[in-house]
C-alpha atoms as a PDB file:
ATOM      1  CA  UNK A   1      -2.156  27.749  19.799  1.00  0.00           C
ATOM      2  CA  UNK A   2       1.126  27.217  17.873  1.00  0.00           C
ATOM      3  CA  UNK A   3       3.851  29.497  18.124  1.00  0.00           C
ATOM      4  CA  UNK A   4       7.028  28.277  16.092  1.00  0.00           C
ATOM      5  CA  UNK A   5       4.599  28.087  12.402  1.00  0.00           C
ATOM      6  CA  UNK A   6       1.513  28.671  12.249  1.00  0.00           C
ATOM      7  CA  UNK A   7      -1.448  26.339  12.524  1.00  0.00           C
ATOM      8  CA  UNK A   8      -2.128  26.299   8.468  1.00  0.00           C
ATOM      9  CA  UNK A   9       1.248  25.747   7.532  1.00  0.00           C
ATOM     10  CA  UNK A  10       1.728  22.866  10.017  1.00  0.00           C
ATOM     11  CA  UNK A  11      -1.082  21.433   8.375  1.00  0.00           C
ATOM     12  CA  UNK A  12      -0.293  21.443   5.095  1.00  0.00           C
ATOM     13  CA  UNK A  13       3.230  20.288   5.786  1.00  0.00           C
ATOM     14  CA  UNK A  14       1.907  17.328   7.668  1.00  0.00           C
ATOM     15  CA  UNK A  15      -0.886  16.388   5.239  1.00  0.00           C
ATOM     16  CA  UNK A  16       1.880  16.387   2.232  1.00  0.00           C
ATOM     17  CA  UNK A  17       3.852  14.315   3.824  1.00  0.00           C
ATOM     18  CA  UNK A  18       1.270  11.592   5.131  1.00  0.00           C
ATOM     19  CA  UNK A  19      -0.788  11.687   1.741  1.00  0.00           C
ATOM     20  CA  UNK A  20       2.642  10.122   0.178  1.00  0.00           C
ATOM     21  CA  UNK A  21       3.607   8.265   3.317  1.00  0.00           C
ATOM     22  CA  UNK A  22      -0.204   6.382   4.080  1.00  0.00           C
ATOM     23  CA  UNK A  23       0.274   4.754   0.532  1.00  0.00           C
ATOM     24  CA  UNK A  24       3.610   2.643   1.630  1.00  0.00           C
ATOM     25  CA  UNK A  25       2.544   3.497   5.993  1.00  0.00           C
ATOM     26  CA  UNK A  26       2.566  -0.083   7.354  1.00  0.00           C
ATOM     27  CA  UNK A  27       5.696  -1.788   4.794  1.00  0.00           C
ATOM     28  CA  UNK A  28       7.673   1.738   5.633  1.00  0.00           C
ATOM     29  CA  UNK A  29       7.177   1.484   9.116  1.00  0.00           C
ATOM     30  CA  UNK A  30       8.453  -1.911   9.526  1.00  0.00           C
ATOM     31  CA  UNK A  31      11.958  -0.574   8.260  1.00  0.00           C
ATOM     32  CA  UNK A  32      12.269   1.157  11.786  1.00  0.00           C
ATOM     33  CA  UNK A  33      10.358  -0.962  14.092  1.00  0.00           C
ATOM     34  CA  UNK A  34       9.642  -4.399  13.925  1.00  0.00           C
ATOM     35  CA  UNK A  35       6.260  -5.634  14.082  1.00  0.00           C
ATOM     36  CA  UNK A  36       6.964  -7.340  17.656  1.00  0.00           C
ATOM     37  CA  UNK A  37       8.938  -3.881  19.064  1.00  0.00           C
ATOM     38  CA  UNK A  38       5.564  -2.482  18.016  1.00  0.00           C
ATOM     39  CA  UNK A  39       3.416  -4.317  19.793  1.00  0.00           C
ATOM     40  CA  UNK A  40       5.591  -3.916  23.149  1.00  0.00           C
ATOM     41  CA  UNK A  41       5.098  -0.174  22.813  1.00  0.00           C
ATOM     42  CA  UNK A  42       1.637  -0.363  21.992  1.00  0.00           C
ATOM     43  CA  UNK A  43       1.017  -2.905  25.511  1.00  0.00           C
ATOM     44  CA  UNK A  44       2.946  -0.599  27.499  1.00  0.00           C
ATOM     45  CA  UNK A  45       1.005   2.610  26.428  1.00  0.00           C
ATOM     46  CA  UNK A  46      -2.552   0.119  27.129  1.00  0.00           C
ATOM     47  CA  UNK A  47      -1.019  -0.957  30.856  1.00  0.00           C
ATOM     48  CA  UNK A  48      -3.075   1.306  32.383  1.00  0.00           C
ATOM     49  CA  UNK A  49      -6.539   0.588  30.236  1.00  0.00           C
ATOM     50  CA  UNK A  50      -9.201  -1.455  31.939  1.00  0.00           C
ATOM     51  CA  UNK A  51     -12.617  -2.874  30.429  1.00  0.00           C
ATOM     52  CA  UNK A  52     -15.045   0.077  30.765  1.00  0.00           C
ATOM     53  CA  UNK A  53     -12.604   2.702  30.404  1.00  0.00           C
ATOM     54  CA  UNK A  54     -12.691   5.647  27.902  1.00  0.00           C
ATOM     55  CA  UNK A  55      -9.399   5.872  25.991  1.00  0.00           C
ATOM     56  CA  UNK A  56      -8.382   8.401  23.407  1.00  0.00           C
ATOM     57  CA  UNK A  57      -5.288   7.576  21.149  1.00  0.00           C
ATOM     58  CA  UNK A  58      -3.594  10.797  19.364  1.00  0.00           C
ATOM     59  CA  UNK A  59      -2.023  10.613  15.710  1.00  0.00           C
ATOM     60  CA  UNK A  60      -3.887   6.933  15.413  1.00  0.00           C
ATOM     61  CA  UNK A  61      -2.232   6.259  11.984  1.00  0.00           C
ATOM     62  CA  UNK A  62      -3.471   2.858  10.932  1.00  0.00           C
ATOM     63  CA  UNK A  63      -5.261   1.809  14.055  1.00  0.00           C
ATOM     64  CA  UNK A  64      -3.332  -0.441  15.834  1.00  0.00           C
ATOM     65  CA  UNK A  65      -3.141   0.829  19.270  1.00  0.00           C
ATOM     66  CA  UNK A  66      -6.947   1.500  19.036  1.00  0.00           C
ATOM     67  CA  UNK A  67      -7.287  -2.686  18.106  1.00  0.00           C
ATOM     68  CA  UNK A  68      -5.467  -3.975  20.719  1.00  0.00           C
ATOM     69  CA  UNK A  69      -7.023  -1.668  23.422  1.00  0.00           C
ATOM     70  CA  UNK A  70     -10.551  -3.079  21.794  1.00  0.00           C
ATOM     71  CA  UNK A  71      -9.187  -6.594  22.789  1.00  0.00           C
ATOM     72  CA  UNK A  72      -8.369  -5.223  25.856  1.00  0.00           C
ATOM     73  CA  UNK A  73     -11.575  -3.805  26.901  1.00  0.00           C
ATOM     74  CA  UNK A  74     -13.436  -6.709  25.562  1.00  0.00           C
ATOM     75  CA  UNK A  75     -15.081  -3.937  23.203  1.00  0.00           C
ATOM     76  CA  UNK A  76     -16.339  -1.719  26.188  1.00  0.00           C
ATOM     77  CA  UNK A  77     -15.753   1.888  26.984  1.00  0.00           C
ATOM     78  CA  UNK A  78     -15.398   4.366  24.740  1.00  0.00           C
ATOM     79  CA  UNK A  79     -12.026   3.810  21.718  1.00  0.00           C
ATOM     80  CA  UNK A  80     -11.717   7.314  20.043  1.00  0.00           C
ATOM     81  CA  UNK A  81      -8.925   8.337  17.501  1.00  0.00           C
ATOM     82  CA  UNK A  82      -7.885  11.898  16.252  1.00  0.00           C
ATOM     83  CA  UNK A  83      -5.570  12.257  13.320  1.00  0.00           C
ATOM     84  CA  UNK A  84      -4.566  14.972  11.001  1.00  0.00           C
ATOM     85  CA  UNK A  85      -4.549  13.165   7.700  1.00  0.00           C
ATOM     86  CA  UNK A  86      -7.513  12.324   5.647  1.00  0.00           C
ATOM     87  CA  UNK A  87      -5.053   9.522   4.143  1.00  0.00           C
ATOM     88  CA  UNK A  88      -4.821   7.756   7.574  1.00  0.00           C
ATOM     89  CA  UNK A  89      -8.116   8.508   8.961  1.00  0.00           C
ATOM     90  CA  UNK A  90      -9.261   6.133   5.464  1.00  0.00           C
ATOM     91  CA  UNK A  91      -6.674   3.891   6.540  1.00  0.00           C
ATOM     92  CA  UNK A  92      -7.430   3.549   9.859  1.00  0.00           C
ATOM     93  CA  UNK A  93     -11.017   3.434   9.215  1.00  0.00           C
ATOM     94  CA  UNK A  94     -10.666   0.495   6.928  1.00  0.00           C
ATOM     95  CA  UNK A  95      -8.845  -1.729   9.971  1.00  0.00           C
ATOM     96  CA  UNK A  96     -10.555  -0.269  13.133  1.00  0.00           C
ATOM     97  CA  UNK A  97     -13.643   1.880  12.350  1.00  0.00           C
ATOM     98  CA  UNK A  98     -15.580  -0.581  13.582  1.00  0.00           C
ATOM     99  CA  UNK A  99     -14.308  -0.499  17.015  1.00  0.00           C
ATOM    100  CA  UNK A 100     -13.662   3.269  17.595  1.00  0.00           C
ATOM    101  CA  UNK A 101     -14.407   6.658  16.896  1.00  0.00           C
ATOM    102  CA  UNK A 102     -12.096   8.368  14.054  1.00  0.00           C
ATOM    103  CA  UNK A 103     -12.003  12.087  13.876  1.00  0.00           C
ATOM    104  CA  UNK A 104      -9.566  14.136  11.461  1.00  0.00           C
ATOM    105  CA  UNK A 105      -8.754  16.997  13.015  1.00  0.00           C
ATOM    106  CA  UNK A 106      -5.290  19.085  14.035  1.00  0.00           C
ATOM    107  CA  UNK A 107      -4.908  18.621  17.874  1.00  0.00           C
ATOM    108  CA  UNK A 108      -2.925  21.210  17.971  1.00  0.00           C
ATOM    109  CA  UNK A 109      -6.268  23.343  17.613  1.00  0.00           C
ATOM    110  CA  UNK A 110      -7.636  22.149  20.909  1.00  0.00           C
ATOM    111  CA  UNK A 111      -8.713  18.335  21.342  1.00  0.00           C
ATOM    112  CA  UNK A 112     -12.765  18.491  20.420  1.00  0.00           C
ATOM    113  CA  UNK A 113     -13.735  16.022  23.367  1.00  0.00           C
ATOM    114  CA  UNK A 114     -15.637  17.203  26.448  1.00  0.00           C
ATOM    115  CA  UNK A 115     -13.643  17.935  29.817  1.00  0.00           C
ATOM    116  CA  UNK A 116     -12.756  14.911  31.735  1.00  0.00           C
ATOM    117  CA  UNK A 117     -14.091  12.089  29.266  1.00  0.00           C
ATOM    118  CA  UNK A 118     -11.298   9.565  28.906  1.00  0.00           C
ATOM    119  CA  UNK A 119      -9.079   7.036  31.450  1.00  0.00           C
ATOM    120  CA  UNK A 120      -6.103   7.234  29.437  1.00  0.00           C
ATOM    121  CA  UNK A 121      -4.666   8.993  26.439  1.00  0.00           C
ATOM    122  CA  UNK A 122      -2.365   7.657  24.040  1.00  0.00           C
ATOM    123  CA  UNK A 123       0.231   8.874  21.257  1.00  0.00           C
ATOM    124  CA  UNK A 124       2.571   6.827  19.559  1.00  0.00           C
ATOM    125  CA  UNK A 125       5.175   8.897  17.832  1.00  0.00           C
ATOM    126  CA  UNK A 126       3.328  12.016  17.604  1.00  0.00           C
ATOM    127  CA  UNK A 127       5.263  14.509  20.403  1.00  0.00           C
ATOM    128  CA  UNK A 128       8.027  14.695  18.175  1.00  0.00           C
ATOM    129  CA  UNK A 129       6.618  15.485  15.216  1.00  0.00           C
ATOM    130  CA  UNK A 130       5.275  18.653  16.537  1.00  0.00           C
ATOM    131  CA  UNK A 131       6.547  22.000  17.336  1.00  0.00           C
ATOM    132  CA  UNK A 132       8.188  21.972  20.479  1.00  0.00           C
ATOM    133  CA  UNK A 133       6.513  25.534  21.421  1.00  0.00           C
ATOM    134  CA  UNK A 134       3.002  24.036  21.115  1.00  0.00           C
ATOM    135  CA  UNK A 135       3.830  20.872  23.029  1.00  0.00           C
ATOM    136  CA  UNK A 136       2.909  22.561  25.987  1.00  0.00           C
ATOM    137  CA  UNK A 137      -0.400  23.612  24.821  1.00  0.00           C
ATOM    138  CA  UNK A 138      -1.439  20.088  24.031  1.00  0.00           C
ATOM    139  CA  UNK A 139      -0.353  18.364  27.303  1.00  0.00           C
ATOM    140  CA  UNK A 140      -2.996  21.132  28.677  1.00  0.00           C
ATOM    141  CA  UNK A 141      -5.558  19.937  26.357  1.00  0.00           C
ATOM    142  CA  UNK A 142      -4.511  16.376  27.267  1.00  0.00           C
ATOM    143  CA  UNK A 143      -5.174  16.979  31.132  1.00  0.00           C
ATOM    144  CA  UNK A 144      -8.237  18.750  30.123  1.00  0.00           C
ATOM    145  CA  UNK A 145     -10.122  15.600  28.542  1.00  0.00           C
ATOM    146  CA  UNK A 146      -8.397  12.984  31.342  1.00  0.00           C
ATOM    147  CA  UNK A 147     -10.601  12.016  33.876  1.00  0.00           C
ATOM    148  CA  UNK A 148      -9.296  12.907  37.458  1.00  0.00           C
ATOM    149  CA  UNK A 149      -6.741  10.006  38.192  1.00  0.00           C
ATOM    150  CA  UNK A 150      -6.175   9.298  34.165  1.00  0.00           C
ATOM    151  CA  UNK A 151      -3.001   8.702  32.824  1.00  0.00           C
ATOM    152  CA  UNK A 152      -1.551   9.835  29.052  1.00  0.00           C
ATOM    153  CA  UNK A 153       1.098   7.639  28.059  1.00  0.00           C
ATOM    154  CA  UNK A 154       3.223   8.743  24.856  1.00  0.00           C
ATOM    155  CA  UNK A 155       5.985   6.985  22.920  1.00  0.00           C
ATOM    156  CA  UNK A 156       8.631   8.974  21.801  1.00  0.00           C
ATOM    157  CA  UNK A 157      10.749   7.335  19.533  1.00  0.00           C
ATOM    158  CA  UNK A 158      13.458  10.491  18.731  1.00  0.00           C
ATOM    159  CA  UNK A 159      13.872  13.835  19.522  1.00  0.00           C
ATOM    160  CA  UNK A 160      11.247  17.137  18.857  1.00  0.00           C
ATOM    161  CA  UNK A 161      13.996  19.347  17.826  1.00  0.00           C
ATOM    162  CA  UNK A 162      15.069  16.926  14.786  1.00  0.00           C
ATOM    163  CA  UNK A 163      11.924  17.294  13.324  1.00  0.00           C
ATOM    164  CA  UNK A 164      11.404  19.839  10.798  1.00  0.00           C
ATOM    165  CA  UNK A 165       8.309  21.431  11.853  1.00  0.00           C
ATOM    166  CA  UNK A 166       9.900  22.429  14.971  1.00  0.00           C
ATOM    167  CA  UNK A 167      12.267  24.674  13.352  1.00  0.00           C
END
């Protein structure tokens, strides 16, 4: 599905860069957004989520969207993750695998989900890190697994063509 690299090298350039990065994710990550600018993004993404509802959260790095959409729901519907890194799927799994489904897998090879399973679909600071030419093979996967009337909501915190894999 990618065009710019292909799928095996955008793997292994993400994995080597999140096995280093999931040891130090959390701390890091509070250098660039503050624990309370996180939540806000988080809540905004969940506006649309209601108890019941099947949500599916993209790049779930250490959980948190997928634990505050659990408190949310009041624990109903159906909370599913999909990550490429085995170092953040452990992560994740340690502080919400309990309350949702965690797959590794590259989305960019097609989202493994039946058509038309989930409300809403989530990604916090995922788009950018991905090569622009495949973004528009992903939204397609994205509508694919959305319910009719579903929403996908997706934080974007800087733009795709600073990132190095979309060179």
């Amino acid at each position: 599905m990618m065009n710019s690299i292909n799928s095996a090298e955008y793997v292994e350039l993400k994995r080597s860069i999140y096995r280093e990065y999931s040891l130090s994710y959390d701390e890091d990550r509070q250098r660039f957004v503050s624990p309370e600018a996180l939540l806000q993004r988080i809540r905004w993404a969940l506006e649309p989520v209601e108890p019941g509802h099947n949500l599916l959260d993209l790049g779930f790095g250490s959980g948190e969207l997928l634990l505050e959409a659990h408190r949310q729901t009041g624990g109903t519907g159906v909370l599913a993750g999909l990550d490429l890194s085995p170092e953040m799927l452990s992560l994740a799994r340690v502080r919400a695998g309990n309350v949702a489904s965690l797959m590794q897998g590259n989305s960019l090879d097609g989202l493994p989900f039946i058509d038309g399973i989930f409300n809403l679909v989530t990604s916090l600071n995922l788009l950018q890190e991905l090569p622009t030419k495949a973004i528009p093979s992903l939204l397609e996967q994205v509508h694919r697994v959305l319910r009719p009337g579903g929403c996908f909501r997706a934080v974007i915190p800087c733009m795709a063509d600073r990132s190095p894999a979309s060179q």
